[in-house]
N, C-alpha and C. Protein backbone atom coordinates (compact mmCIF):
# COMPACT_ATOMS: atom_id res chain seq x y z
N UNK A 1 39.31 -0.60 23.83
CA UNK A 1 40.46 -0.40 22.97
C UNK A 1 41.70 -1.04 23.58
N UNK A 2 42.54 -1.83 22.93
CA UNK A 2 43.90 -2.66 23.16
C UNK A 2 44.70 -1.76 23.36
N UNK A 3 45.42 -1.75 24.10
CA UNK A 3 46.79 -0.67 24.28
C UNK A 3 47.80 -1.45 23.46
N UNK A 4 48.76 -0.86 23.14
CA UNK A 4 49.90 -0.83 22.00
C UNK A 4 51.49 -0.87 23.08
N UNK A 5 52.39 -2.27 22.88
CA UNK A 5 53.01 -1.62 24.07
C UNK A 5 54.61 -2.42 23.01
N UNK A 6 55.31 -1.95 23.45
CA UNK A 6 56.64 -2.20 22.33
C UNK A 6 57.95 -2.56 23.12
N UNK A 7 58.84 -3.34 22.51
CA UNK A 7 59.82 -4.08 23.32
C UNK A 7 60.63 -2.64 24.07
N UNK A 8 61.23 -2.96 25.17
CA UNK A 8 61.92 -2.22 25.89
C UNK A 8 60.90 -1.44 26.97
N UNK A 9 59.78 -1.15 26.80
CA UNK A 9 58.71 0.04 27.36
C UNK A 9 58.65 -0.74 29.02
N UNK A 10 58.38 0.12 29.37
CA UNK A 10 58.41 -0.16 31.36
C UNK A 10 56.98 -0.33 31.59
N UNK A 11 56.30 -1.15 32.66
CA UNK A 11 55.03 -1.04 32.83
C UNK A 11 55.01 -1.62 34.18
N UNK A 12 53.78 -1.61 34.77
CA UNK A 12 53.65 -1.49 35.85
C UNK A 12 52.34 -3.16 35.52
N UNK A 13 52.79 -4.02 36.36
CA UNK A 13 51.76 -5.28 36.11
C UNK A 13 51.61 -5.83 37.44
N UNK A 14 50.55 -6.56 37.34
CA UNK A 14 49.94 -7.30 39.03
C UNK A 14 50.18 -8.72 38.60
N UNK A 15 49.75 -8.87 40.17
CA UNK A 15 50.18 -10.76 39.98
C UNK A 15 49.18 -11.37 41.17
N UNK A 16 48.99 -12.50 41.22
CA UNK A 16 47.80 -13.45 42.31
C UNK A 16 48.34 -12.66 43.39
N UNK A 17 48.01 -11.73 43.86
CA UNK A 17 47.79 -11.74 45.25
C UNK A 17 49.37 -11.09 45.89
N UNK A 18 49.96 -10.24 44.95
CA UNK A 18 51.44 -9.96 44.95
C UNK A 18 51.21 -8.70 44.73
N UNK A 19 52.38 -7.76 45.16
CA UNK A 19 52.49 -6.68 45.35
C UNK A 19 52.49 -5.92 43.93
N UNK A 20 52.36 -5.03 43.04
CA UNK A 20 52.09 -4.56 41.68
C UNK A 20 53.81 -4.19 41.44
N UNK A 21 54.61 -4.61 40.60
CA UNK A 21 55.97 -5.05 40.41
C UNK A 21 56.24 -4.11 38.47
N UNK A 22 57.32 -2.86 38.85
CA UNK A 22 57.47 -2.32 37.31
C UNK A 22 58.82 -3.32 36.68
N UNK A 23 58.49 -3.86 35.38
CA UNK A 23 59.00 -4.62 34.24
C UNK A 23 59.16 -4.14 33.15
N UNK A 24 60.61 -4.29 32.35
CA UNK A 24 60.68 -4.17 31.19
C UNK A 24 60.40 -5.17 30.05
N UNK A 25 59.30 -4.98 29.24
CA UNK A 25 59.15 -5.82 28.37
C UNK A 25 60.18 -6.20 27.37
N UNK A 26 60.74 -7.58 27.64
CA UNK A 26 61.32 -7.87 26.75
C UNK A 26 61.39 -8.68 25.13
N UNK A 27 60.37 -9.31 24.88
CA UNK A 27 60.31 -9.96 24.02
C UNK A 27 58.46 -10.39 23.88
N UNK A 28 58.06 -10.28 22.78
CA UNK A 28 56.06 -10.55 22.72
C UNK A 28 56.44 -12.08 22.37
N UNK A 29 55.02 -12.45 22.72
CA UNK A 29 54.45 -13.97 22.66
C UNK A 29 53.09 -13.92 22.55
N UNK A 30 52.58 -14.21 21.29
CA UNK A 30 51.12 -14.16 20.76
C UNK A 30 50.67 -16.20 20.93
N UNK A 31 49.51 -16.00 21.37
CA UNK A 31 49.23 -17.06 21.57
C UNK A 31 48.46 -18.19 20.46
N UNK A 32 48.88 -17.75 19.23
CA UNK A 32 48.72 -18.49 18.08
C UNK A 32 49.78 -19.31 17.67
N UNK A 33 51.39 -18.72 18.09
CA UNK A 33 52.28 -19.04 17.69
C UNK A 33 53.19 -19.63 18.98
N UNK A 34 53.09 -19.34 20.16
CA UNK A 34 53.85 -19.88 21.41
C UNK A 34 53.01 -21.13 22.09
N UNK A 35 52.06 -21.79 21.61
CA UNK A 35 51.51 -22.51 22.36
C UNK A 35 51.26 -22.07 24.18
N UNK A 36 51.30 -21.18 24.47
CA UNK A 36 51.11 -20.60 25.41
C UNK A 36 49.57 -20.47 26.11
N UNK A 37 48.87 -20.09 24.68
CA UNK A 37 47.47 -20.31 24.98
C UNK A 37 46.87 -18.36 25.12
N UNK A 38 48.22 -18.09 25.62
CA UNK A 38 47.78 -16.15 26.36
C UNK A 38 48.27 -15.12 24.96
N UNK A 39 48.06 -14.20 24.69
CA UNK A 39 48.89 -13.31 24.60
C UNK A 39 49.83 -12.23 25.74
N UNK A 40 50.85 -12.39 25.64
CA UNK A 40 51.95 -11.81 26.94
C UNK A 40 53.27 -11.29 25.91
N UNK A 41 54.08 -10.88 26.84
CA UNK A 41 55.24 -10.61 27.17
C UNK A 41 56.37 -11.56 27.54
N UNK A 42 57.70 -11.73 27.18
CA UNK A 42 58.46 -12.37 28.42
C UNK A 42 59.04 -10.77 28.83
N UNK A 43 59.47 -10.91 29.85
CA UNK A 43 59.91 -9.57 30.42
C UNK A 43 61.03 -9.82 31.79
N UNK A 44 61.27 -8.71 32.05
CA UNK A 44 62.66 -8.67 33.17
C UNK A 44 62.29 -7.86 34.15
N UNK A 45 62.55 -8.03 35.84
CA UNK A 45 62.26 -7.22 36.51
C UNK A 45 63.87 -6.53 36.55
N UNK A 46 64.62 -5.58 36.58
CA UNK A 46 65.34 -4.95 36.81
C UNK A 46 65.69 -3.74 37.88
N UNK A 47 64.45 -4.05 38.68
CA UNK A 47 64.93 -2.67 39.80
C UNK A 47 65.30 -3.47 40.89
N UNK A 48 66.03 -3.38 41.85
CA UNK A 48 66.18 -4.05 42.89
C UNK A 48 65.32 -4.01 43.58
N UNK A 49 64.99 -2.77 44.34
CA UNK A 49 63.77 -2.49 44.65
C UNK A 49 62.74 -3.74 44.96
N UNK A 50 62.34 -3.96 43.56
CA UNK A 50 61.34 -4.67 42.70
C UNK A 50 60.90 -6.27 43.17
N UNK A 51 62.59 -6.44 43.17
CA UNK A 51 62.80 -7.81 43.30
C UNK A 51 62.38 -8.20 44.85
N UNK A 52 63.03 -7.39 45.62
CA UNK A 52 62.93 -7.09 47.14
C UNK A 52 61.38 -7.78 47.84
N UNK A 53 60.89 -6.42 47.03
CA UNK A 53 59.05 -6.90 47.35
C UNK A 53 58.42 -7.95 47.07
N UNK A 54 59.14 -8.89 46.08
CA UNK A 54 58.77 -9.97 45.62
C UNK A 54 59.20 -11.19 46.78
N UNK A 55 60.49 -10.97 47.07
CA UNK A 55 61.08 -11.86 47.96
C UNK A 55 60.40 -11.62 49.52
N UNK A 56 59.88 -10.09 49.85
CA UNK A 56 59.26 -10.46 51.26
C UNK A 56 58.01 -10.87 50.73
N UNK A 57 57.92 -11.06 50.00
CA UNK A 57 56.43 -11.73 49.98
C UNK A 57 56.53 -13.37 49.48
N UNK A 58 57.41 -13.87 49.51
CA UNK A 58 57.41 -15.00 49.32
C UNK A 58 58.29 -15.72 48.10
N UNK A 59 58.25 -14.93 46.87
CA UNK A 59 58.69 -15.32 46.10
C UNK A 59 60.30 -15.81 45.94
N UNK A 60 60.69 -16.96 45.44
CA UNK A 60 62.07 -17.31 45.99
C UNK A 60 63.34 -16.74 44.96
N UNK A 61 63.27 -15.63 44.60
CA UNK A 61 64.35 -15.02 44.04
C UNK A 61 65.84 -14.87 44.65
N UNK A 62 66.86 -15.01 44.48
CA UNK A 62 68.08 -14.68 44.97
C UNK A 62 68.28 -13.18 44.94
N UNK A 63 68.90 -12.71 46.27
CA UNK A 63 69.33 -11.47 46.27
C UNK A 63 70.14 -10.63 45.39
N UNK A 64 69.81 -10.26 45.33
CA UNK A 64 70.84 -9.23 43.44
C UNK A 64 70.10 -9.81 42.27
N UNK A 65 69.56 -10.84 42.20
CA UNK A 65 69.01 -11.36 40.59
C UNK A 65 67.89 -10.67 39.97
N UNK A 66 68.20 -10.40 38.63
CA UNK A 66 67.00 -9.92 37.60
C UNK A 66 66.42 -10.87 36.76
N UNK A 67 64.92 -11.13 37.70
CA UNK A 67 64.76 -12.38 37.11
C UNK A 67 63.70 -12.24 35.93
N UNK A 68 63.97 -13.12 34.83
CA UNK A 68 62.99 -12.75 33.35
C UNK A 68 61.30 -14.13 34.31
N UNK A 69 60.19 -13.01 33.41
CA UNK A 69 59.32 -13.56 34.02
C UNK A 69 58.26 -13.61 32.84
N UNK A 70 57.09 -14.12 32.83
CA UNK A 70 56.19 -14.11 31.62
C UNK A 70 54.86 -13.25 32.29
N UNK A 71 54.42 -12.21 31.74
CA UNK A 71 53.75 -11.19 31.90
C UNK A 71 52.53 -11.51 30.89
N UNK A 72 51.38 -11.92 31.27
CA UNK A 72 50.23 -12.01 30.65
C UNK A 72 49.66 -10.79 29.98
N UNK A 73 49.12 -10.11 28.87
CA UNK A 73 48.50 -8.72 28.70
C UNK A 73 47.96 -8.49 29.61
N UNK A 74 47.00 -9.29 30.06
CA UNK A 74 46.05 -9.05 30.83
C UNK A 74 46.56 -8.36 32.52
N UNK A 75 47.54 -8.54 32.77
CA UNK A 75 48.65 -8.11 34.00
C UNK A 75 49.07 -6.93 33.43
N UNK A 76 49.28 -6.60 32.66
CA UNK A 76 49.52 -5.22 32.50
C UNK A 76 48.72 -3.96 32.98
N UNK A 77 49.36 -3.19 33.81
CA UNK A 77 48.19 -1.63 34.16
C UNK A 77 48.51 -1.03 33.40
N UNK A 78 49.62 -0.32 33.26
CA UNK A 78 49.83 0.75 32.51
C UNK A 78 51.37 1.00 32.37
N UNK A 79 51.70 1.59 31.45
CA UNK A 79 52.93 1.88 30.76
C UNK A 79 53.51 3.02 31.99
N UNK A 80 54.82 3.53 32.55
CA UNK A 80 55.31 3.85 33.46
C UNK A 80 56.71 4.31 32.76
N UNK A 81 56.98 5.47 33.61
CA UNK A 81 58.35 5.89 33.06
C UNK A 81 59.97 5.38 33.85
């Protein structure tokens, strides 16, 4: 069964080999209509926190930035409060 997930909702998603990072979904992208190929999300990380774990692990984010990112369904765990 597909889970049901709606703009604004918080979730908790993984990435290659990266620490599991909570996102607000911001905007859907079906892959009939985005040439994308996936069905996803674009989405925003917003916790600082968040961003933090991303940057010791490599990722080249600037300090303070909320950066919008594209969230595959398939990256999604679960919805989070």
């Amino acid at each position: 069964m597909k889970k049901s997930y709606q703009k604004g909702d918080k979730v908790l998603v993984e990435s290659w080999g990266l620490p599991i990072v909570k996102v607000t979904l911001t905007k859907r992208y079906l892959k009939t209509g985005s040439g994308l190929g996936v069905d996803g999300w674009e989405a925003q990380i917003t916790i600082k926190k968040e961003v933090e774990k991303l940057r010791a692990n490599g990722v080249p984010y600037n300090k303070g930035e909320k950066p919008t990112v594209f969230v595959a369904d398939w990256q999604i765990i679960k919805k989070c409060r």
